[in-house]
C-alpha atoms as a PDB file:
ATOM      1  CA  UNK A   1       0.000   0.000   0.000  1.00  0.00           C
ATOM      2  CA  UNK A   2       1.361   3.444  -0.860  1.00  0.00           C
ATOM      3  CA  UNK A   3      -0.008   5.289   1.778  1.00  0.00           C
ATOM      4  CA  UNK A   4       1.609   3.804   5.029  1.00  0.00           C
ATOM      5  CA  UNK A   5      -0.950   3.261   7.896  1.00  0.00           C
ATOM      6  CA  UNK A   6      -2.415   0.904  10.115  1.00  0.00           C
ATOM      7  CA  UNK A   7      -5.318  -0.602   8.150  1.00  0.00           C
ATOM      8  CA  UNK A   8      -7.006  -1.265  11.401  1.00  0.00           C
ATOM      9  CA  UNK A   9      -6.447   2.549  12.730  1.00  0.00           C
ATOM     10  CA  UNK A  10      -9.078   4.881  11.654  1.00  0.00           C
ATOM     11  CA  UNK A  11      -7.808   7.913  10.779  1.00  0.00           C
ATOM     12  CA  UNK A  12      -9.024  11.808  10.873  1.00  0.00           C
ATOM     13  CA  UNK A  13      -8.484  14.134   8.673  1.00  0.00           C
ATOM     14  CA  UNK A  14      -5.711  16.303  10.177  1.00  0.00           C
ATOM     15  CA  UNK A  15      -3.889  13.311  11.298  1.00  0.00           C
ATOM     16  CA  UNK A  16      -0.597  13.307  10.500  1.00  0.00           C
ATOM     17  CA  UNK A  17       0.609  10.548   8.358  1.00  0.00           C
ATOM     18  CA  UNK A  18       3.407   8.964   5.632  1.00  0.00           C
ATOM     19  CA  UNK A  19       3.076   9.047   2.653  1.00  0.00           C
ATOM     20  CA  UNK A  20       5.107   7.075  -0.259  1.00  0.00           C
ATOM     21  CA  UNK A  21       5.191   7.948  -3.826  1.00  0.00           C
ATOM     22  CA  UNK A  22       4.579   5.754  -6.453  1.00  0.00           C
ATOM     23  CA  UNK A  23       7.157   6.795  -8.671  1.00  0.00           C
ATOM     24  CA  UNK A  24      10.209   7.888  -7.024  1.00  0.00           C
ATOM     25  CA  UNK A  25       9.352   6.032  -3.657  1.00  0.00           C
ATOM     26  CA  UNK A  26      10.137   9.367  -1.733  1.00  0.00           C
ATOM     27  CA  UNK A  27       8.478   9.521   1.647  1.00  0.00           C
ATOM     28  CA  UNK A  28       6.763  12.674   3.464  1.00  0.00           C
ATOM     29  CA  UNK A  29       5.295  13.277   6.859  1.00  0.00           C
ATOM     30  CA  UNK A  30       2.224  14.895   5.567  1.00  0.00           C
ATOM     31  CA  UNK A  31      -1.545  15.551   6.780  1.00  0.00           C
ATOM     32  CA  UNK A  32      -4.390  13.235   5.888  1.00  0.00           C
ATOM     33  CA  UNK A  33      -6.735  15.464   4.109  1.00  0.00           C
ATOM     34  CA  UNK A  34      -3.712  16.457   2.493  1.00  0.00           C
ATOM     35  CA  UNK A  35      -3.700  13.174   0.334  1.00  0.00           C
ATOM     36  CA  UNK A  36      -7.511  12.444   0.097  1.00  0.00           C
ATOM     37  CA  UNK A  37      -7.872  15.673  -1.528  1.00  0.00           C
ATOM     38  CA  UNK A  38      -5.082  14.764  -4.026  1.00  0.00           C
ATOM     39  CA  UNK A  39      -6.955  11.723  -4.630  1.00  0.00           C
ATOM     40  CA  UNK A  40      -9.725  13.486  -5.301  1.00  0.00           C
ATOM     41  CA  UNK A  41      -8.612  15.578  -7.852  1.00  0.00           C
ATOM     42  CA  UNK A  42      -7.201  12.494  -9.720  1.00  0.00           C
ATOM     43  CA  UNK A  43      -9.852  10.662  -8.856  1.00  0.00           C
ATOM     44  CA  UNK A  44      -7.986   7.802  -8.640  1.00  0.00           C
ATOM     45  CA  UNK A  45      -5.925   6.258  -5.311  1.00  0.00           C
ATOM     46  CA  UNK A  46      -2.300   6.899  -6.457  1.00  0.00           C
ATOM     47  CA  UNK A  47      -0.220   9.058  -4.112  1.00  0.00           C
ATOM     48  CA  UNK A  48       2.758  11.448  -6.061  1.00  0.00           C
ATOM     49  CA  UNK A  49       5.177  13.634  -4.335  1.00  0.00           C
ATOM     50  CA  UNK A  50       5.144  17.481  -5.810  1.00  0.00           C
ATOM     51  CA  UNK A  51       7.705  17.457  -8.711  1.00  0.00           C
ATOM     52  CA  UNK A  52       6.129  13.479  -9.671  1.00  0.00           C
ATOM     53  CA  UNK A  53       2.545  14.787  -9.822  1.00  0.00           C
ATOM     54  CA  UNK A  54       3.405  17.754 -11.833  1.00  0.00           C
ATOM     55  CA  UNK A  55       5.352  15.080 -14.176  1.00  0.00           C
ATOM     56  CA  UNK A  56       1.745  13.043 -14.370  1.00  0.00           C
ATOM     57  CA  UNK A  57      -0.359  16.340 -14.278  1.00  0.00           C
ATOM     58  CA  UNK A  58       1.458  17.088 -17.982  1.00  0.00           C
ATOM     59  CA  UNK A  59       1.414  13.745 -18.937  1.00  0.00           C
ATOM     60  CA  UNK A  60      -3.038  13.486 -18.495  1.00  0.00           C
ATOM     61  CA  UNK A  61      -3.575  16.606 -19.257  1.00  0.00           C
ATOM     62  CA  UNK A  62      -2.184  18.079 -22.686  1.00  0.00           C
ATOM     63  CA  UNK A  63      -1.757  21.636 -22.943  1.00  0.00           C
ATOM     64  CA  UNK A  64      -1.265  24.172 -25.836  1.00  0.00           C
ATOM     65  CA  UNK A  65      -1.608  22.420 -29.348  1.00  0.00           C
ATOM     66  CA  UNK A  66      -1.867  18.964 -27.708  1.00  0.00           C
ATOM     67  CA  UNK A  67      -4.864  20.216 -25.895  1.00  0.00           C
ATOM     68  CA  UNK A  68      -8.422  18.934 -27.466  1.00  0.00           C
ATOM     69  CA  UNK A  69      -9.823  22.067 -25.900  1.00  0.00           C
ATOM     70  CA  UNK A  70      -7.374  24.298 -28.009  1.00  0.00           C
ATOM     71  CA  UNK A  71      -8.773  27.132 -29.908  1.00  0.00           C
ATOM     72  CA  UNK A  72      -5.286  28.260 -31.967  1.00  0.00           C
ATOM     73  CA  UNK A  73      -4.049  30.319 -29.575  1.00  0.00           C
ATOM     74  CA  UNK A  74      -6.041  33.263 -29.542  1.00  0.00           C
ATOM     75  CA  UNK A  75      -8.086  34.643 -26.696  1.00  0.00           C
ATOM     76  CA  UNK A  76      -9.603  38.075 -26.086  1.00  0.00           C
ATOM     77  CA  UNK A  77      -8.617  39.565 -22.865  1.00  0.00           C
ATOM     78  CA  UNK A  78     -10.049  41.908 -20.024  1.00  0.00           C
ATOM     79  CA  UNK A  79      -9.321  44.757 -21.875  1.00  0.00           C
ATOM     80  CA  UNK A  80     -10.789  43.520 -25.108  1.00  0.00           C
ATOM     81  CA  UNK A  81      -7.883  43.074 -27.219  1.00  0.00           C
ATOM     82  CA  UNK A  82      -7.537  39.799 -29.065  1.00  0.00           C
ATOM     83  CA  UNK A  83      -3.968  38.249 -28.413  1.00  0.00           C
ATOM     84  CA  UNK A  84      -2.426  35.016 -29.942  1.00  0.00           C
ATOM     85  CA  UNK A  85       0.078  32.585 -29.324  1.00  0.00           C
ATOM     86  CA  UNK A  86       3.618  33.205 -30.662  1.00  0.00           C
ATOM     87  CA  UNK A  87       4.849  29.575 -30.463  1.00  0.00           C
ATOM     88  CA  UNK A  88       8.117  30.382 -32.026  1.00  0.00           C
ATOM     89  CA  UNK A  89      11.430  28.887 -30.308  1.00  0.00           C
ATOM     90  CA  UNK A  90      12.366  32.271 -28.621  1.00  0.00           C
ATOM     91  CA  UNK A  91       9.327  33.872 -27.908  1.00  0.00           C
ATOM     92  CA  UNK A  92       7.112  31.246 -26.392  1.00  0.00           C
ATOM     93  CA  UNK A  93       4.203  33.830 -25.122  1.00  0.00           C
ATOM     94  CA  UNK A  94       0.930  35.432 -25.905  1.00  0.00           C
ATOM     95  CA  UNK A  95       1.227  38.493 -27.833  1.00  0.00           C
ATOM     96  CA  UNK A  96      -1.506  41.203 -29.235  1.00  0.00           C
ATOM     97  CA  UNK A  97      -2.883  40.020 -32.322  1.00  0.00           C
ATOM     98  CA  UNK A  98      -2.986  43.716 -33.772  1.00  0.00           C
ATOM     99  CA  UNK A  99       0.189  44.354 -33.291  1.00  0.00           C
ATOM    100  CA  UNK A 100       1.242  40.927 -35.241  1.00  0.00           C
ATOM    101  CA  UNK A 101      -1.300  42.102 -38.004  1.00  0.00           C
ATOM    102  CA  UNK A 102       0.593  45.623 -38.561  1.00  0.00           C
ATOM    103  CA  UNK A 103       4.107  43.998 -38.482  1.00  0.00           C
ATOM    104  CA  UNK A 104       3.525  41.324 -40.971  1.00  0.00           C
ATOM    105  CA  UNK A 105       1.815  44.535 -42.980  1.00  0.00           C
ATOM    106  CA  UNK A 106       5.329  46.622 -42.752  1.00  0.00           C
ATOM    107  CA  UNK A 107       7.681  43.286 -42.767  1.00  0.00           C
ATOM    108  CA  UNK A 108       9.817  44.432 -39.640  1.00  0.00           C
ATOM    109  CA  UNK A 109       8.867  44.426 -35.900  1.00  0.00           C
ATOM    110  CA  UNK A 110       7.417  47.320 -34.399  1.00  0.00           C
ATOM    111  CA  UNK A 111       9.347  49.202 -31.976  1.00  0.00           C
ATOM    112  CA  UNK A 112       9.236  49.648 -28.103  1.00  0.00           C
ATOM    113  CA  UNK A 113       7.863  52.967 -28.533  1.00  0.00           C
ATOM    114  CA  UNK A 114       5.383  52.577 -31.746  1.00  0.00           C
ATOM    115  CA  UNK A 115       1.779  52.129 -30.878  1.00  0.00           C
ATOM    116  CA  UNK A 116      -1.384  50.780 -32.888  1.00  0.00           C
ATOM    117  CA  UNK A 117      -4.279  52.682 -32.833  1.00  0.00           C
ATOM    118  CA  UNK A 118      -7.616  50.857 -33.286  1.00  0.00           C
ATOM    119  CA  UNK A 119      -9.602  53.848 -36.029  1.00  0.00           C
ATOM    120  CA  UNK A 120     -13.607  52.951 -35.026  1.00  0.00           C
ATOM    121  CA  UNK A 121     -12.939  52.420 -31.580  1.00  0.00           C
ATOM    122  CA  UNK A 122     -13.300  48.479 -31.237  1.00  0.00           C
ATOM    123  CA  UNK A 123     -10.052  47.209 -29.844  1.00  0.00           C
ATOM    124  CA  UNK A 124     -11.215  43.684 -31.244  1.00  0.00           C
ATOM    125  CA  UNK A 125     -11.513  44.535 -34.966  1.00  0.00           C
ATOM    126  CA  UNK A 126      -8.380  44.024 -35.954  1.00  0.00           C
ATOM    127  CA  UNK A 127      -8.867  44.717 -39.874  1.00  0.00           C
ATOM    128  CA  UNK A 128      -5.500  46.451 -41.681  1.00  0.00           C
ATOM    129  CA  UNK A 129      -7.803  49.149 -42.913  1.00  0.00           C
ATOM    130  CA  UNK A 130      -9.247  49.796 -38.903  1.00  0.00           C
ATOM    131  CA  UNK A 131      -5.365  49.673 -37.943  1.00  0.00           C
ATOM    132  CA  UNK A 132      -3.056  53.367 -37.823  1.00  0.00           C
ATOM    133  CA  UNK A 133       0.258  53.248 -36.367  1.00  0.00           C
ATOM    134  CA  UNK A 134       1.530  55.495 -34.060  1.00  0.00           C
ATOM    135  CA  UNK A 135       5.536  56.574 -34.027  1.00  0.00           C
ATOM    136  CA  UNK A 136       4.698  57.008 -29.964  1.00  0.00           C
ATOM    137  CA  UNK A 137       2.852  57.287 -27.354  1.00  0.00           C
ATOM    138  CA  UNK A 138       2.191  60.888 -27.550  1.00  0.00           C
ATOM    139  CA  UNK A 139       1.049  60.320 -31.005  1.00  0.00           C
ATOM    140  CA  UNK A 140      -1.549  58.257 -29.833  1.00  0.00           C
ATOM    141  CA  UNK A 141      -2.674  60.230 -27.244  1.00  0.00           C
ATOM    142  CA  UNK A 142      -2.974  63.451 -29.340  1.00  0.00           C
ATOM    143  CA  UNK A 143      -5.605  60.581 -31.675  1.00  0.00           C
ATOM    144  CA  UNK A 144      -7.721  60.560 -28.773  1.00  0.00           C
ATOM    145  CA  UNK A 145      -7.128  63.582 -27.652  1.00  0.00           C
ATOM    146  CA  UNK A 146      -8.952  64.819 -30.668  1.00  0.00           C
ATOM    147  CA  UNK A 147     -11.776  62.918 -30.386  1.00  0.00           C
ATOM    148  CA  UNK A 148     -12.410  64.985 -27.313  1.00  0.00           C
ATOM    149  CA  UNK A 149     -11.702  68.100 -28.750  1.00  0.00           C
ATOM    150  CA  UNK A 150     -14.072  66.935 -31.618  1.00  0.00           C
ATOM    151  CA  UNK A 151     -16.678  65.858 -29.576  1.00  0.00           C
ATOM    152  CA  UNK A 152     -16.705  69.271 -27.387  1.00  0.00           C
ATOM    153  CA  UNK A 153     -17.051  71.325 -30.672  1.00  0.00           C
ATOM    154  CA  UNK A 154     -20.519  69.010 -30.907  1.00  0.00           C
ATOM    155  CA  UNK A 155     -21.541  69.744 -27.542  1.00  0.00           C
ATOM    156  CA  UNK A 156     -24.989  71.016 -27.151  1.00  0.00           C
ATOM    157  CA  UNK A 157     -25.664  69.910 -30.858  1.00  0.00           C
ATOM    158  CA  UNK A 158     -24.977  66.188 -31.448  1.00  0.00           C
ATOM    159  CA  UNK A 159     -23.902  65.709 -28.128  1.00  0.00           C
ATOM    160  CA  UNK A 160     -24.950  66.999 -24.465  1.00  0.00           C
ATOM    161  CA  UNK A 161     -24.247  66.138 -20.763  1.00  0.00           C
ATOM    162  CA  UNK A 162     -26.070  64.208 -18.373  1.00  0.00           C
ATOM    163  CA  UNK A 163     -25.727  65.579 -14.910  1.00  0.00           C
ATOM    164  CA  UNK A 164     -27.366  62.495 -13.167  1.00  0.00           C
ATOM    165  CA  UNK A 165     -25.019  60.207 -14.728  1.00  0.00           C
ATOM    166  CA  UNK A 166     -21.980  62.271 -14.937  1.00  0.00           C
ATOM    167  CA  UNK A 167     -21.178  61.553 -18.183  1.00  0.00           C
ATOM    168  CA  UNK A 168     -21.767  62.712 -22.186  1.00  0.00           C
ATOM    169  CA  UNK A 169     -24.231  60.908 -24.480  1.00  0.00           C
ATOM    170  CA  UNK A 170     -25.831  61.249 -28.115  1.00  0.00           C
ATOM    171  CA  UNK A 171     -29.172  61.643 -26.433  1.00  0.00           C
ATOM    172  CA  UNK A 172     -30.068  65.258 -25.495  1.00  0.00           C
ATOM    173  CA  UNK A 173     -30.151  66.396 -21.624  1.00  0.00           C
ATOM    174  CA  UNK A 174     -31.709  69.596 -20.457  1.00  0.00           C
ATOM    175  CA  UNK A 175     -29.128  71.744 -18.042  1.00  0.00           C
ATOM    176  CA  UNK A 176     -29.552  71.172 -14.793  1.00  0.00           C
ATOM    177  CA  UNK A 177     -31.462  74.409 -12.823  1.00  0.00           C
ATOM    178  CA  UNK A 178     -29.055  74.887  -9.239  1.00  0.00           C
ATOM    179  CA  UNK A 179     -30.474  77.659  -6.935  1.00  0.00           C
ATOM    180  CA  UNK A 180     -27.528  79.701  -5.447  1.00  0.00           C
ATOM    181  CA  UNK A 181     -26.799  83.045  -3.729  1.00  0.00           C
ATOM    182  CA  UNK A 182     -25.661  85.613  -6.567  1.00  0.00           C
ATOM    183  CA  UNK A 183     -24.212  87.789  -4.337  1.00  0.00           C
ATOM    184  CA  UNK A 184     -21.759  85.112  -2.852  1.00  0.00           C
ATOM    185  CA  UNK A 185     -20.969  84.115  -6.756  1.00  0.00           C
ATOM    186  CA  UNK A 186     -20.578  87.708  -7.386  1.00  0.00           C
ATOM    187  CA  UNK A 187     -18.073  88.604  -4.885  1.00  0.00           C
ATOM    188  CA  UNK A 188     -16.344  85.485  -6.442  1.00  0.00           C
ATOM    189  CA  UNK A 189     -16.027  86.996  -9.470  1.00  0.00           C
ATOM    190  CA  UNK A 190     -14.942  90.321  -8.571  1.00  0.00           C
ATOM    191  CA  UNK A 191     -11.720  88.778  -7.011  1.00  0.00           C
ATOM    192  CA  UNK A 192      -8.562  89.849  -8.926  1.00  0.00           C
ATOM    193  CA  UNK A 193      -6.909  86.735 -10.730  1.00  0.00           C
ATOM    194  CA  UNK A 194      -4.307  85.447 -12.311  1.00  0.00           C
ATOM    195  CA  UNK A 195      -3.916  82.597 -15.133  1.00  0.00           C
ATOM    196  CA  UNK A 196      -1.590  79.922 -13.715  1.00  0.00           C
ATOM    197  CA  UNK A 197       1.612  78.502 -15.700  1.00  0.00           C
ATOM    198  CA  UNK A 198       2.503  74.992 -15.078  1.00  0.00           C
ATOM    199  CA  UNK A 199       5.101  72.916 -17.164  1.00  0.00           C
ATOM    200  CA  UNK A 200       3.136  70.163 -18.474  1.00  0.00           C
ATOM    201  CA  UNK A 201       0.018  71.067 -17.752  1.00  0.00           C
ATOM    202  CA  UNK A 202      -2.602  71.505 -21.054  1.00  0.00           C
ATOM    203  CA  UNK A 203      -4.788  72.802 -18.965  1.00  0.00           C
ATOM    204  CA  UNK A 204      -4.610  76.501 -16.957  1.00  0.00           C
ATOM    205  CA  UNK A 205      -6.690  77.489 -14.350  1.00  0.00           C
ATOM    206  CA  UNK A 206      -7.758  80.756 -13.010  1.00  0.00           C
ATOM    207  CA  UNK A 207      -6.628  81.428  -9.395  1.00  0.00           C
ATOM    208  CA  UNK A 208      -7.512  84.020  -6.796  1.00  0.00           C
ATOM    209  CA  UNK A 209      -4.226  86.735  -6.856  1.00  0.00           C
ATOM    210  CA  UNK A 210      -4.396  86.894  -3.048  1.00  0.00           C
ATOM    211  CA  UNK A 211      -3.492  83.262  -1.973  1.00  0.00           C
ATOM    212  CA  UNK A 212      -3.274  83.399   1.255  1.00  0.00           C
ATOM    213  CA  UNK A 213      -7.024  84.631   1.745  1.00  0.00           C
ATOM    214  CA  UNK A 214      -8.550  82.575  -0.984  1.00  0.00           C
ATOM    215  CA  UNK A 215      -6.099  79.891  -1.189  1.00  0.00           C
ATOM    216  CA  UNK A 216      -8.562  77.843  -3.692  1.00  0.00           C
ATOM    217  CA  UNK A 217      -8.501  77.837  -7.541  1.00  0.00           C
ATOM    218  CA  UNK A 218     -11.415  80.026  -8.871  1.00  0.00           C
ATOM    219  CA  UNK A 219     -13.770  77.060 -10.047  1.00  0.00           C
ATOM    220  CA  UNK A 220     -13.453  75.625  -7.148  1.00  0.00           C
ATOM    221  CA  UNK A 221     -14.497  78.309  -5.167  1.00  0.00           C
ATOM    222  CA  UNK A 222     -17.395  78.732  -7.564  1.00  0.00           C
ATOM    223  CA  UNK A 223     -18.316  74.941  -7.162  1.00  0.00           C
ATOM    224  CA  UNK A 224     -18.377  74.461  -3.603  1.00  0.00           C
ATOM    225  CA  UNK A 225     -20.815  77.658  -3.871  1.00  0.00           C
ATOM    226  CA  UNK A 226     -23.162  76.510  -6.037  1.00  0.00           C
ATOM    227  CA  UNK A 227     -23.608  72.953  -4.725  1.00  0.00           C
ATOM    228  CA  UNK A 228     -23.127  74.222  -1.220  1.00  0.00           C
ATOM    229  CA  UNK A 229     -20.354  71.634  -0.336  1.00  0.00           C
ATOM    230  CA  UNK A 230     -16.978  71.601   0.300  1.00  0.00           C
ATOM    231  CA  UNK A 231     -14.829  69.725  -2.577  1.00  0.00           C
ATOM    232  CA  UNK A 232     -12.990  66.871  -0.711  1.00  0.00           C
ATOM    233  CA  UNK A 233      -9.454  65.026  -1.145  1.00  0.00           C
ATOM    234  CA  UNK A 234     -10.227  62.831  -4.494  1.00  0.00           C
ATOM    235  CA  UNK A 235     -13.051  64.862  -5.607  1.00  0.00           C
ATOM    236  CA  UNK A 236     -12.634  67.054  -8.682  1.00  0.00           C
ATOM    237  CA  UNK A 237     -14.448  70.116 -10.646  1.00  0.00           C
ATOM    238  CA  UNK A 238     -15.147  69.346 -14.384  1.00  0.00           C
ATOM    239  CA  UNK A 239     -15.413  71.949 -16.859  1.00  0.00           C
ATOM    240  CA  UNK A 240     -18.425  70.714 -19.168  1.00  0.00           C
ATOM    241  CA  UNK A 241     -17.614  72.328 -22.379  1.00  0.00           C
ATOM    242  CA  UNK A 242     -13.926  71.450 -21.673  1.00  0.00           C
ATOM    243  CA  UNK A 243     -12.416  74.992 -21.256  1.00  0.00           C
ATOM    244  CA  UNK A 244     -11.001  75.566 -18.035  1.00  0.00           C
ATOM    245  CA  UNK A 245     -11.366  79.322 -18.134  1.00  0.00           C
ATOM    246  CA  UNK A 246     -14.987  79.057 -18.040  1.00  0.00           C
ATOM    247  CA  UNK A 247     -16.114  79.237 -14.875  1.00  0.00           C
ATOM    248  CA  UNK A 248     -19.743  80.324 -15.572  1.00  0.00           C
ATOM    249  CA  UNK A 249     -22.784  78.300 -13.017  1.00  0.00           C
ATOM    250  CA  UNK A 250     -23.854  75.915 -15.976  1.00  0.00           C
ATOM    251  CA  UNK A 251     -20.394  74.634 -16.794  1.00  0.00           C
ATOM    252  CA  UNK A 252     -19.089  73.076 -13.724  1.00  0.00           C
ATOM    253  CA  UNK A 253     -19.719  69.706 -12.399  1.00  0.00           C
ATOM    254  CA  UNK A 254     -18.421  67.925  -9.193  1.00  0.00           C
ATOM    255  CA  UNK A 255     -17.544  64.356  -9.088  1.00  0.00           C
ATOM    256  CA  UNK A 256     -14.429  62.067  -7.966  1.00  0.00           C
ATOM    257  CA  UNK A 257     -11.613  60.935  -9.883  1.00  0.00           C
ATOM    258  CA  UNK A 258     -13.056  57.461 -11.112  1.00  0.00           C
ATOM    259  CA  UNK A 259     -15.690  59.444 -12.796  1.00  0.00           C
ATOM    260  CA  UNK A 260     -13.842  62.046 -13.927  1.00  0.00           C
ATOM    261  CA  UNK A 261     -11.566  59.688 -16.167  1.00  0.00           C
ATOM    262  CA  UNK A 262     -15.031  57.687 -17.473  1.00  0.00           C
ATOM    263  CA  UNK A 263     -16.731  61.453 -17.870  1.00  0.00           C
ATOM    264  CA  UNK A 264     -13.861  62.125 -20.448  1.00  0.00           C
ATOM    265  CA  UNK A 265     -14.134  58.430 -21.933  1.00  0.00           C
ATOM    266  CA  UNK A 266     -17.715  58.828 -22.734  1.00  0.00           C
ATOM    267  CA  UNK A 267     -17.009  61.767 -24.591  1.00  0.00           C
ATOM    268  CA  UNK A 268     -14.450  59.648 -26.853  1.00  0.00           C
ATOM    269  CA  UNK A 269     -17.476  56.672 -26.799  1.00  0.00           C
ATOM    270  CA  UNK A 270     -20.018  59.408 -28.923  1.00  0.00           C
ATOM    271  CA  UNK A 271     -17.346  60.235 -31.383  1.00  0.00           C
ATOM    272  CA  UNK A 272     -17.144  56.137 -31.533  1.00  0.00           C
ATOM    273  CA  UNK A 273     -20.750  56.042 -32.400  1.00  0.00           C
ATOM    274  CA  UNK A 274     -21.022  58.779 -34.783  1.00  0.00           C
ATOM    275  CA  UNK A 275     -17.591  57.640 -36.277  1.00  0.00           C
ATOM    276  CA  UNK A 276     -19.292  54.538 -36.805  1.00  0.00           C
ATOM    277  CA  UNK A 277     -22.619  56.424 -38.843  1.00  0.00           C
ATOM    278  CA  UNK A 278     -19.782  57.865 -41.367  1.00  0.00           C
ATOM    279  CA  UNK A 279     -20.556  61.262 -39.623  1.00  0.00           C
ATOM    280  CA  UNK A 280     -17.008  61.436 -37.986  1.00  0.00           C
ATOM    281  CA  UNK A 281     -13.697  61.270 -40.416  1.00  0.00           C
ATOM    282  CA  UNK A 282     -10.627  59.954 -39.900  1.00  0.00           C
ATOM    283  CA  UNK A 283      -8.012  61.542 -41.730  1.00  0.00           C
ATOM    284  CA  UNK A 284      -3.726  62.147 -40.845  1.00  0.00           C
ATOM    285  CA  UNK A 285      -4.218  61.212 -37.225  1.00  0.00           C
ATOM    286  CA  UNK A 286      -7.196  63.461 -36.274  1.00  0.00           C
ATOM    287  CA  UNK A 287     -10.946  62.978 -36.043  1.00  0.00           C
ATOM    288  CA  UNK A 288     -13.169  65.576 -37.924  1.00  0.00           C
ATOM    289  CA  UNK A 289     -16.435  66.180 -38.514  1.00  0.00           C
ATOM    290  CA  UNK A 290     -18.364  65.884 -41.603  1.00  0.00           C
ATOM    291  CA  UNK A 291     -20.189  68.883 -42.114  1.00  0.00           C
ATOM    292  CA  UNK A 292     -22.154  67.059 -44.963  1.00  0.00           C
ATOM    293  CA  UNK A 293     -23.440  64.918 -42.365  1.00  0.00           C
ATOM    294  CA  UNK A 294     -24.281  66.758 -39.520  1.00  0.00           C
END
């Protein structure tokens, strides 16, 4: 018998016991439940130490190409990209299929700073003509960039924003009334200001000259007046028509930073669907609008 007991001793299951493997004989003072549950999973009664039942694990159960279960390699992923299997000697990994498509398209392998850009939007339709190559990454975010700025220049035409859901959509939204006191906003927007400068930044906000009084960017202040709440740690102020020098009551929104990045996805998502109707173009890198169409 493998498994080295007393046949007349009943064991429990967090007994501590020997086992014996069947195929390199190796012993191991292991628990009981330990090697019913192996069994288990085999469902048969032979007993394997680790690096033996990873041998036998290979051995029943075929993987990659020897697999019956195998599809050819090719899976879409969380993120909706389609990637495939690269079984060549050096490279033995899963790699993005439209990245394969494009280099077999130019011949050579795309370098570490290229980037693929995916035209209509869908990540999984991996067509040559869908497929526009980026020389890097700030390429390809100026591409989507522009759907942005496209989609702004639409705003209150083809495209509005929903307050309840804190987000932009093809269907149209009335503004949202907010009762306020004007004299508060007013005093607000008497303050002298200044337009701040920051390296980096593509965005420039206006800012209260004295700092140490109002130490609060303008909008802010302007926010937290209308909505009558104080703008906490992770909580941002949108600017709805995407200019952060207006500060006007109908143009600011509050919300945190999770929405904030999908409030500026959606906006990419309508360009997607009108892209999609032929009334968005894409032409040298930039999305445009069709003014045939619209």
């Amino acid at each position: 018998m493998v498994l080295e007991e007393n046949s007349n001793l009943r064991l429990k299951r967090e007994d501590k016991v020997t086992r014996i493997c069947d195929e390199c004989r190796k012993s191991q003072h292991i628990r009981y439940d330990q090697i019913l549950e192996a069994r288990k999973n085999k469902k048969e009664k032979s007993d394997y130490c680790k690096k033996c039942s990873y041998k036998h694990r290979k051995l029943n159960h075929p993987t990659m190409e020897k697999s019956p279960s195998w599809n050819g390699g090719r899976y879409l992923n969380e993120n909706g990209y389609y990637r495939v299997y690269s079984g060549s000697a050096n490279n033995n990994k899963y790699i993005y299929e439209h990245k394969l498509i494009y280099e077999n398209f130019l011949g050579r392998k795309l370098s570490a700073i290229e980037k693929v850009h995916h035209i209509d939007g869908n990540k999984s339709n991996n067509e040559i003509e869908n497929l526009f190559l980026c020389e890097n990454k700030a390429k390809h975010y100026s591409i989507h960039q522009s759907m942005e700025d496209c989609a702004i220049a639409m705003l209150d035409r083809c495209i509005w924003y929903d307050f309840k859901n804190k987000a932009y959509t093809t269907e149209k939204k009335d503004r949202l009334v907010i009762k306020y006191n004007e004299e508060n906003i007013k005093k607000i927007f008497l303050l002298k200001t200044y337009k701040e400068k920051k390296k980096g930044r593509n965005k420039a906000y206006i800012h209260p000259t004295s700092s140490k009084l109002y130490p609060r960017a303008i909008h802010i202040m302007i926010a937290e007046e209308i909505f009558n709440k104080k703008i906490l740690k992770g909580e941002v102020v949108h600017h709805i028509n995407g200019d952060s020098e207006d500060n006007s009551i109908n143009n600011l929104a509050i919300m945190n930073k999770s929405e904030h990045k999908r409030c500026h996805y959606s906006l990419q998502e309508c360009i997607k669907i009108f892209f999609n109707m032929g009334k968005i173009r894409f032409i040298n890198g930039q999305y445009i609008e069709s003014k045939e169409e619209l």
